[in-house]
C-alpha atoms as a PDB file:
ATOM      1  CA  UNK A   1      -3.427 -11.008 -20.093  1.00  0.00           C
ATOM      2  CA  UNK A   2      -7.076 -11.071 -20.671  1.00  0.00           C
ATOM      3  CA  UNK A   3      -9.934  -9.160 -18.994  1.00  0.00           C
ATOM      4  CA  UNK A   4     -11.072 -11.726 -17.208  1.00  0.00           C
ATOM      5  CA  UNK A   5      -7.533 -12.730 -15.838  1.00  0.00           C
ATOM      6  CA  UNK A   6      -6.740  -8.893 -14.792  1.00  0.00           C
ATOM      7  CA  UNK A   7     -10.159  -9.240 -13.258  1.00  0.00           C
ATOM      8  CA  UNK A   8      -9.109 -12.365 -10.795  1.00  0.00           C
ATOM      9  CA  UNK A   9      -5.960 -10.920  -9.906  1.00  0.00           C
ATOM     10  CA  UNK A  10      -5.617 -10.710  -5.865  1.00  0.00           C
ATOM     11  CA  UNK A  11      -4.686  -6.539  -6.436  1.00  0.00           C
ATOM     12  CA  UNK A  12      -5.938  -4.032  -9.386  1.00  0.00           C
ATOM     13  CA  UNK A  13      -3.276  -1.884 -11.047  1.00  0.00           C
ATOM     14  CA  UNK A  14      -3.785   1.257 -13.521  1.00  0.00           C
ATOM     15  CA  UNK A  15      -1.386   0.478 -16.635  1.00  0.00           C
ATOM     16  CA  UNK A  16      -1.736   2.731 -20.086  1.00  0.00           C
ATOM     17  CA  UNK A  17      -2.736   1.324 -22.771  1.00  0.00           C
ATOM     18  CA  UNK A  18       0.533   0.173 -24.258  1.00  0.00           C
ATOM     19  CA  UNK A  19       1.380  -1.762 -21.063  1.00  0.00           C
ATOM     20  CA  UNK A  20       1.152  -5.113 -20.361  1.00  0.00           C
ATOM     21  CA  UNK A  21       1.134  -7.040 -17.311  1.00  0.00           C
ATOM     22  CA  UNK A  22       2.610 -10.909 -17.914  1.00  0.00           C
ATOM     23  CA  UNK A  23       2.350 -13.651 -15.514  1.00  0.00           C
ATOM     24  CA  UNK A  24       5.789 -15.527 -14.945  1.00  0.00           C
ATOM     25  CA  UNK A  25       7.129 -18.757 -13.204  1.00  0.00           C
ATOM     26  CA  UNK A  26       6.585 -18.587  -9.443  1.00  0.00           C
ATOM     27  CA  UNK A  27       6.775 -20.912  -6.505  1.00  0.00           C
ATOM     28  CA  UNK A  28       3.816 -22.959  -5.461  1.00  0.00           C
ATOM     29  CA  UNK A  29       1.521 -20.581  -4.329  1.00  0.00           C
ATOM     30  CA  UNK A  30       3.028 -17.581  -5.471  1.00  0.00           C
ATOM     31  CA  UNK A  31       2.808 -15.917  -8.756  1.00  0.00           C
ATOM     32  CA  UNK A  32       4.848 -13.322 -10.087  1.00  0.00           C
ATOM     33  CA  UNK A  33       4.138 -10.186 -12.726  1.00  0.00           C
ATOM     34  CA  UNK A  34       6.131  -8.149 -15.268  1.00  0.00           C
ATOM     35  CA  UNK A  35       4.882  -4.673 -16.479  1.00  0.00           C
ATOM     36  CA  UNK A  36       6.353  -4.402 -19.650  1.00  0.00           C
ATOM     37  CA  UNK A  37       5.944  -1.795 -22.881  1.00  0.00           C
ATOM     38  CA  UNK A  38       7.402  -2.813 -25.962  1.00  0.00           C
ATOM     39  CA  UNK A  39      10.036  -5.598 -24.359  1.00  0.00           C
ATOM     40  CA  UNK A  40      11.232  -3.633 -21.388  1.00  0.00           C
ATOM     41  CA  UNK A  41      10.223  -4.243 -18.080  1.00  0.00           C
ATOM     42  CA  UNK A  42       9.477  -1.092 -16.008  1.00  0.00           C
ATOM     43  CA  UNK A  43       8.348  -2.719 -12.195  1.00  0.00           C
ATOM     44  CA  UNK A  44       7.235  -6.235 -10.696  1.00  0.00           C
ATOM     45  CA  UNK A  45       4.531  -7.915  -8.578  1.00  0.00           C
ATOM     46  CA  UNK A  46       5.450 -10.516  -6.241  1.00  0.00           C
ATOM     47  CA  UNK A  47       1.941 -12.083  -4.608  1.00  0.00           C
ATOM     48  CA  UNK A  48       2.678 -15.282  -2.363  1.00  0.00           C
ATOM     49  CA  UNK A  49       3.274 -16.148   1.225  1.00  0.00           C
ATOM     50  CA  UNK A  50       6.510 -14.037   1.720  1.00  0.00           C
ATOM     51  CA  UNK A  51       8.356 -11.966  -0.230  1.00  0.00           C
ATOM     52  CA  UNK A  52      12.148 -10.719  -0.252  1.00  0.00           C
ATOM     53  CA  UNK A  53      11.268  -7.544   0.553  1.00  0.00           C
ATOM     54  CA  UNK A  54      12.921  -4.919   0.821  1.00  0.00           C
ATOM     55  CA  UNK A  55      15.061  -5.090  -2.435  1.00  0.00           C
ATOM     56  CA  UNK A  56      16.142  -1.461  -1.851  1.00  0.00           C
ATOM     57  CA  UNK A  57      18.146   0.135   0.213  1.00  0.00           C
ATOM     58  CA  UNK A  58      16.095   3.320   1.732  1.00  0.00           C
ATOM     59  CA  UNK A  59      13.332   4.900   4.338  1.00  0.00           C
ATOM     60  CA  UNK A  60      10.983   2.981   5.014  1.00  0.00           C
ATOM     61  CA  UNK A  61       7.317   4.411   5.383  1.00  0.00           C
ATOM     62  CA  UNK A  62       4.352   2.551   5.981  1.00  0.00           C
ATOM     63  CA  UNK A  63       1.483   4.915   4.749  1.00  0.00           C
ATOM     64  CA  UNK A  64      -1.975   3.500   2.762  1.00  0.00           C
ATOM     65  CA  UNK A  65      -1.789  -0.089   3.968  1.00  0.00           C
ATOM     66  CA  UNK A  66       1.410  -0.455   2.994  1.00  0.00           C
ATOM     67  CA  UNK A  67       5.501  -0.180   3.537  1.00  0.00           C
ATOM     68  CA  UNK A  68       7.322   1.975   1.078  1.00  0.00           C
ATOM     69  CA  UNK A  69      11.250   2.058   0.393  1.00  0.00           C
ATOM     70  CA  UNK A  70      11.828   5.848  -0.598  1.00  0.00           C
ATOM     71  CA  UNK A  71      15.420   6.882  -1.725  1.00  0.00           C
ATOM     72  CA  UNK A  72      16.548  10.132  -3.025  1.00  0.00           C
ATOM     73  CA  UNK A  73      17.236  10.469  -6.163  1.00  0.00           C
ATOM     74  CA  UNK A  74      18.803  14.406  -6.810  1.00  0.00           C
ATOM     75  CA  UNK A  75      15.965  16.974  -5.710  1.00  0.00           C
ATOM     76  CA  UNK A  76      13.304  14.388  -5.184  1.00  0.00           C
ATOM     77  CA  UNK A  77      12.519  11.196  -3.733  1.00  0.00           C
ATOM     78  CA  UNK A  78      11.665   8.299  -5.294  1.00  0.00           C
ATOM     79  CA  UNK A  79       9.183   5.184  -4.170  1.00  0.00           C
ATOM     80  CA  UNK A  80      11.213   1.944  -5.244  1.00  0.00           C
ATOM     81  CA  UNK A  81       9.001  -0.472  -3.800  1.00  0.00           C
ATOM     82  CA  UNK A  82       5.621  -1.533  -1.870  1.00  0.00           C
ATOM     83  CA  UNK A  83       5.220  -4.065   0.169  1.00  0.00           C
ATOM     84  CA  UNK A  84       1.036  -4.487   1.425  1.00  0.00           C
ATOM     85  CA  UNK A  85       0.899  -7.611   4.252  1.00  0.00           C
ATOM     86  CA  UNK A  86      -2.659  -9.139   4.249  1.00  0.00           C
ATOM     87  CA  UNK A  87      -4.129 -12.518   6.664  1.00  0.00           C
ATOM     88  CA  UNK A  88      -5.196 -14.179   3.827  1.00  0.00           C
ATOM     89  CA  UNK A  89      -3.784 -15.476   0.922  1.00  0.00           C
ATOM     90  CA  UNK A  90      -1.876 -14.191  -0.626  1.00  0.00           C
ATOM     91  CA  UNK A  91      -0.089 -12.976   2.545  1.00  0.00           C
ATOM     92  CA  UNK A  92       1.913 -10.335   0.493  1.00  0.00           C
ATOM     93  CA  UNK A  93       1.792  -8.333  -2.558  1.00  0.00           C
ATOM     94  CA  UNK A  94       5.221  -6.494  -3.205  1.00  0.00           C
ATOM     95  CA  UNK A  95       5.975  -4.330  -5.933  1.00  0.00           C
ATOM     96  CA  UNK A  96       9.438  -2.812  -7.458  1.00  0.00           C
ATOM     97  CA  UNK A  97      10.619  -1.025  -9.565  1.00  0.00           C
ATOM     98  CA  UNK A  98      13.329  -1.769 -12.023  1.00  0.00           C
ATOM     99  CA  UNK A  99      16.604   0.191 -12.326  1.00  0.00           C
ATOM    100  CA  UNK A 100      15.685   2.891 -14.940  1.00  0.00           C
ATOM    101  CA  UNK A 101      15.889   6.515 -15.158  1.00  0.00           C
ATOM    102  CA  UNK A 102      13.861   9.896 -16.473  1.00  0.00           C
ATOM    103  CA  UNK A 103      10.542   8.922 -18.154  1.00  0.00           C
ATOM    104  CA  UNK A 104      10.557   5.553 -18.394  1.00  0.00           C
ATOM    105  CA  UNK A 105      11.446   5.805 -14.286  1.00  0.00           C
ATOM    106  CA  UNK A 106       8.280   8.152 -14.063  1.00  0.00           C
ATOM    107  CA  UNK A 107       6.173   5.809 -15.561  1.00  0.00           C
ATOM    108  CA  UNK A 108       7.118   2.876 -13.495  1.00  0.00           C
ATOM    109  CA  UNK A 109       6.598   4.719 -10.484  1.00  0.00           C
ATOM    110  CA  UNK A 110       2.979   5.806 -11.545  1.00  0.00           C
ATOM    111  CA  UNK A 111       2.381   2.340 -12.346  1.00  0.00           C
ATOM    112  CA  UNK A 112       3.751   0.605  -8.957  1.00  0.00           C
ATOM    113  CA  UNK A 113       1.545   3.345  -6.967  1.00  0.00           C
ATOM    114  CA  UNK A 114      -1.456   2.410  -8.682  1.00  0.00           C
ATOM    115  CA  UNK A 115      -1.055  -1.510  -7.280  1.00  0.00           C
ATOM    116  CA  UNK A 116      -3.411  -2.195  -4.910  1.00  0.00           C
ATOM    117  CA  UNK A 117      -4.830  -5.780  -2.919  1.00  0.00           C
ATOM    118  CA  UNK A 118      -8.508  -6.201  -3.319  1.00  0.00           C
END
């Protein structure tokens, strides 16, 4: 995705380097995002009139505009997904996680936090 693509994007997000953000298929008037590094997708971003959220079973805590699905995971707990509700279009942004585990489950999480509507 370009600069100028990232740049009209409804939120901003803080990827490293070797990540990439790719637009799928969506719905009319929804469009829907892949983080990926080197062919494997770490979390995704929903934006459109209403989402399927949550995914996850969990808490849910609605802290920094948004609702978060937190499940433990051994000593720690673990933000699986976002969902931020807005009054204009898009109406939602939600972002998840995919099922993955030590780093690769660290970086996802970093990534997903960093989402955020503009």
């Amino acid at each position: 995705m370009s600069f100028a693509e990232r740049a009209a994007l409804p939120f901003s997000i803080d990827m490293p380097a070797d990540f990439q953000l790719v637009e799928g298929r969506g719905a009319p008037n929804t469009h829907v995002y892949s983080v990926r590094k080197a062919g494997k997708t770490f979390a995704m971003i929903y934006t459109g009139p209403a989402s399927q959220f949550p995914i996850y079973d969990g808490e849910q805590v609605t802290a920094a505009g948004r609702v978060s699905v937190i499940v433990p995971e051994g000593t720690r707990r673990i933000a699986m997904e976002h969902l931020f509700q807005q009054p204009t279009a898009p109406n939602e942004i939600h972002v998840w996680l995919m099922s993955l585990s030590g780093a690769d489950r660290d970086a996802a999480e970093r990534i997903a936090q960093s989402v955020d509507p503009k």
